[in-house]
Structure formats: C-alpha cells, structure tokens
Protein backbone atom coordinates (compact mmCIF):
# COMPACT_ATOMS: atom_id res chain seq x y z
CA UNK A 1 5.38 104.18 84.43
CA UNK A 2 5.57 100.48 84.06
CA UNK A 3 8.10 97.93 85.61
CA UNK A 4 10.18 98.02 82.43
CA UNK A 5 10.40 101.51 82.18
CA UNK A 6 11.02 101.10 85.79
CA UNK A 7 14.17 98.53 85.78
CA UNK A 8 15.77 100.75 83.05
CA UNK A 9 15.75 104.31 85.04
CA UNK A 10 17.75 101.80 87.89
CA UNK A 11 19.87 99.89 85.13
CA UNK A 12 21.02 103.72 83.94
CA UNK A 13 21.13 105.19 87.38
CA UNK A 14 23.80 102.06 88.25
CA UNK A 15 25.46 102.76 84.87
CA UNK A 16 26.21 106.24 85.02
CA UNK A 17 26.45 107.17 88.86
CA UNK A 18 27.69 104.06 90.07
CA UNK A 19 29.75 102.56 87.42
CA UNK A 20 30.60 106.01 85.26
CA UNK A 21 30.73 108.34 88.09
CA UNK A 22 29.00 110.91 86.39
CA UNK A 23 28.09 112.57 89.71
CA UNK A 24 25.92 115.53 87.48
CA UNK A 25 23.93 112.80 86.16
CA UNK A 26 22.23 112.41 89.72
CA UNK A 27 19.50 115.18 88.71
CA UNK A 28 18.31 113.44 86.08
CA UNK A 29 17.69 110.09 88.16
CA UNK A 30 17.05 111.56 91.16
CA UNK A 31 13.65 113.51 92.39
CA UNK A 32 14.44 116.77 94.26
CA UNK A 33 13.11 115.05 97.24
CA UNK A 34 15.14 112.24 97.44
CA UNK A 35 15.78 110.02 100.15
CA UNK A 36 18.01 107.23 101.07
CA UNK A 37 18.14 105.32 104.18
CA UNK A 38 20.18 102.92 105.53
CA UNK A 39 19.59 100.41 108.61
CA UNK A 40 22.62 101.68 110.80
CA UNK A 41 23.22 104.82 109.57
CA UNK A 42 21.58 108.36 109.50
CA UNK A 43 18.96 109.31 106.66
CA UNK A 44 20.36 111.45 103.90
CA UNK A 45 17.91 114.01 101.86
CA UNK A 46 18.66 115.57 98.63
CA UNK A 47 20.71 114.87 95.43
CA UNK A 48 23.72 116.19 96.81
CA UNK A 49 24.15 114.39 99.93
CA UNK A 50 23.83 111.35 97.95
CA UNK A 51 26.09 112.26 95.55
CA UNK A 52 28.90 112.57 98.43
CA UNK A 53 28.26 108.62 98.71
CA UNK A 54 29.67 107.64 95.20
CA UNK A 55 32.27 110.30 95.25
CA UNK A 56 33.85 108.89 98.75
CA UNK A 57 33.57 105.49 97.48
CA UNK A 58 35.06 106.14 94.04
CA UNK A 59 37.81 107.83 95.47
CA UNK A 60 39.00 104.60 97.24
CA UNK A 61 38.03 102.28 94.65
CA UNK A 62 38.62 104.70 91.88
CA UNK A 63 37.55 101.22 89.19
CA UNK A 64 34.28 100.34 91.26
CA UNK A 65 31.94 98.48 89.39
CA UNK A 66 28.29 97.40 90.33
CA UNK A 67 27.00 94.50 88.80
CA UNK A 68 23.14 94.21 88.84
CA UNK A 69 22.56 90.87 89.78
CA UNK A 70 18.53 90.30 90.27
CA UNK A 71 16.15 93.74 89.05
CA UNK A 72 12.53 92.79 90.17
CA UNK A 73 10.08 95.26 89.88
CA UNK A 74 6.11 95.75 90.84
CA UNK A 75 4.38 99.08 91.09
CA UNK A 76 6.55 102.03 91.66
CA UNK A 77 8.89 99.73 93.64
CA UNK A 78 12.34 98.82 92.03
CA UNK A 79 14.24 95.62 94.25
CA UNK A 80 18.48 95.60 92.99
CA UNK A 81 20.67 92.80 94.17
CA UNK A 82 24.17 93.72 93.30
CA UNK A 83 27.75 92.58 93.63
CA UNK A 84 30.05 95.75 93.59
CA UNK A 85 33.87 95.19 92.19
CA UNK A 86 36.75 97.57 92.64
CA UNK A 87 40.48 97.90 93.91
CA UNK A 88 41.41 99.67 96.87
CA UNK A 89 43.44 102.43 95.48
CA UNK A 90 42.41 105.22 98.03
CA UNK A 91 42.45 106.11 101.68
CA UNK A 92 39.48 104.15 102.85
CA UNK A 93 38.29 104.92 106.19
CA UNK A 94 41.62 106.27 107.64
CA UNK A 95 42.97 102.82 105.83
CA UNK A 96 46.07 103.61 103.05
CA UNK A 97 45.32 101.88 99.91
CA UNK A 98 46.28 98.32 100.03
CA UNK A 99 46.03 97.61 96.20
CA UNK A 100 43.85 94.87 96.81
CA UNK A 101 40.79 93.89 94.85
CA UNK A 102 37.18 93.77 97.08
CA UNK A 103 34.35 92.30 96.39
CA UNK A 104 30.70 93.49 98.55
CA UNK A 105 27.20 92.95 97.85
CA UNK A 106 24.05 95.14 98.19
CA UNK A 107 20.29 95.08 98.38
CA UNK A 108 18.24 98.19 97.39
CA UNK A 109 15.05 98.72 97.38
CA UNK A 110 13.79 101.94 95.47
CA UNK A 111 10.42 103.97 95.01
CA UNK A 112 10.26 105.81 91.82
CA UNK A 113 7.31 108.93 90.96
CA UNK A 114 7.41 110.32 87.34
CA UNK A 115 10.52 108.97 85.98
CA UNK A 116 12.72 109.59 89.04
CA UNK A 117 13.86 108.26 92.11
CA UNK A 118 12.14 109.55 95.10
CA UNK A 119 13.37 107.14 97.89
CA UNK A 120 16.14 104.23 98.37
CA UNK A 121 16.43 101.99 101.13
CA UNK A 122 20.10 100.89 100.94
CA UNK A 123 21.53 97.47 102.75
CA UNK A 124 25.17 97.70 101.48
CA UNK A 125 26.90 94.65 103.16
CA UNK A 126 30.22 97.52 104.33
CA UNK A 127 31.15 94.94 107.54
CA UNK A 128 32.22 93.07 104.39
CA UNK A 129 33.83 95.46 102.91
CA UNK A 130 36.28 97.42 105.60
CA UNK A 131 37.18 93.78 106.37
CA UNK A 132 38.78 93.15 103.24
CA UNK A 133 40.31 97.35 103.85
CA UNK A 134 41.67 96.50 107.36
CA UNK A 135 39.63 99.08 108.49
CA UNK A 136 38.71 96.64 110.72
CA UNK A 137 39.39 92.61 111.49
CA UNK A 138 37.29 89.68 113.66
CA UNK A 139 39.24 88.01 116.13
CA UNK A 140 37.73 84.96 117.50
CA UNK A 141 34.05 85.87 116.45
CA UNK A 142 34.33 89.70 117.90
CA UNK A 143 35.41 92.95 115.89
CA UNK A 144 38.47 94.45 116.78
C-alpha cells in the first residue's frame, strides 16, 4: 500500500477508536499480531489488550478527542503527532472526576502490513496529563 492509503487507515483508526470509541472497530485496523509499546511501560500484544487502553481512557474523559496534528508517512511507516482533548468526568487513576478540561499530546509511530496495523510505538506525554488530574503535582522541580 502507498503512503496515502497509508495516512487514511491511521486518520480512520483515530476516528473511530479514538474519537468514536467504537472499541469493535479495532479488528478491522488492527493485525492479529499487533503490538504497541511504550517507553516506560510494559509491551501489550493483541487487539484486545489494546482495546483496554481507549476504554480506560474514555471512561475518564468520556468526550476525548484526538486531533491529528502532523501524518507523515514513508514505506510501511505511519508518524502521528496529536493533541488529545477531553474533560475529566471519570475516576482517573484513583483521582474523582474534577470536571476539568485536559489537554495532552502524543507521538506515534506505526508499521502497517496489508491494510492493518501490525505495530505502534506510543509516546503519550501522561506526566502531562495526571498533572492536570491531581493524580499527581511537582513541588519545587520534584513529583510528589
């Protein structure tokens, strides 16, 4: 597949897993093999431990947008800069919902095969993000 057919499996797999939260949808982006990995946390395999991503997130920001911000592709590789949008509406890491609006940013890097997404690697800026939840707060420079 080419980079334009490329950029619009990503541009759908935002719209309707990310921004829909059409969780089913996931086996039509996603490659039975799929992997996602993330710098500081542990590797997850398969559609539906992916899927559990979304759903927590969702469930705390129940309005979450993502916003594609830059989609540059080359060869199977698929590069997303994003700005994700929502209201904190849910218990968010042991956090009650404040009712506050958050704003965090991503970078994603994906590998696609056939038409589907066989590997992420996911840089989700979340120190942002359970800042503006309280889930956790800098004091002079240090997390507390």
């Amino acid at each position: 597949m080419g980079s334009d057919e490329n950029k619009a499996i990503i541009r759908g797999f935002v719209d309707e897993i990310v921004n829909k939260g059409n969780m089913a949808a996931a086996a039509e982006f996603l490659a039975s093999g799929f992997t996602i990995h993330f710098p500081t946390l542990h590797t997850l395999e398969g559609a539906d431990a992916f899927v559990e991503i979304p759903t927590a997130v969702r469930s705390a920001f129940p309005d979450l947008v993502e916003t594609i911000e830059d989609l540059i592709a080359e060869g199977d590789r698929v590069v997303e800069r994003a700005t994700i949008r929502g209201t904190h509406r849910g218990e968010f890491m042991g956090r009650p919902p404040t009712g506050k609006p958050v704003t965090w940013t991503g970078n994603f890097i994906y590998r696609l095969e056939g038409g589907k997404i066989v590997e992420c690697w996911a840089e989700p800026n979340f120190l942002g993000l359970v800042l503006q939840t309280g889930a956790a707060s800098v004091k002079r420079g240090l997390l507390a």
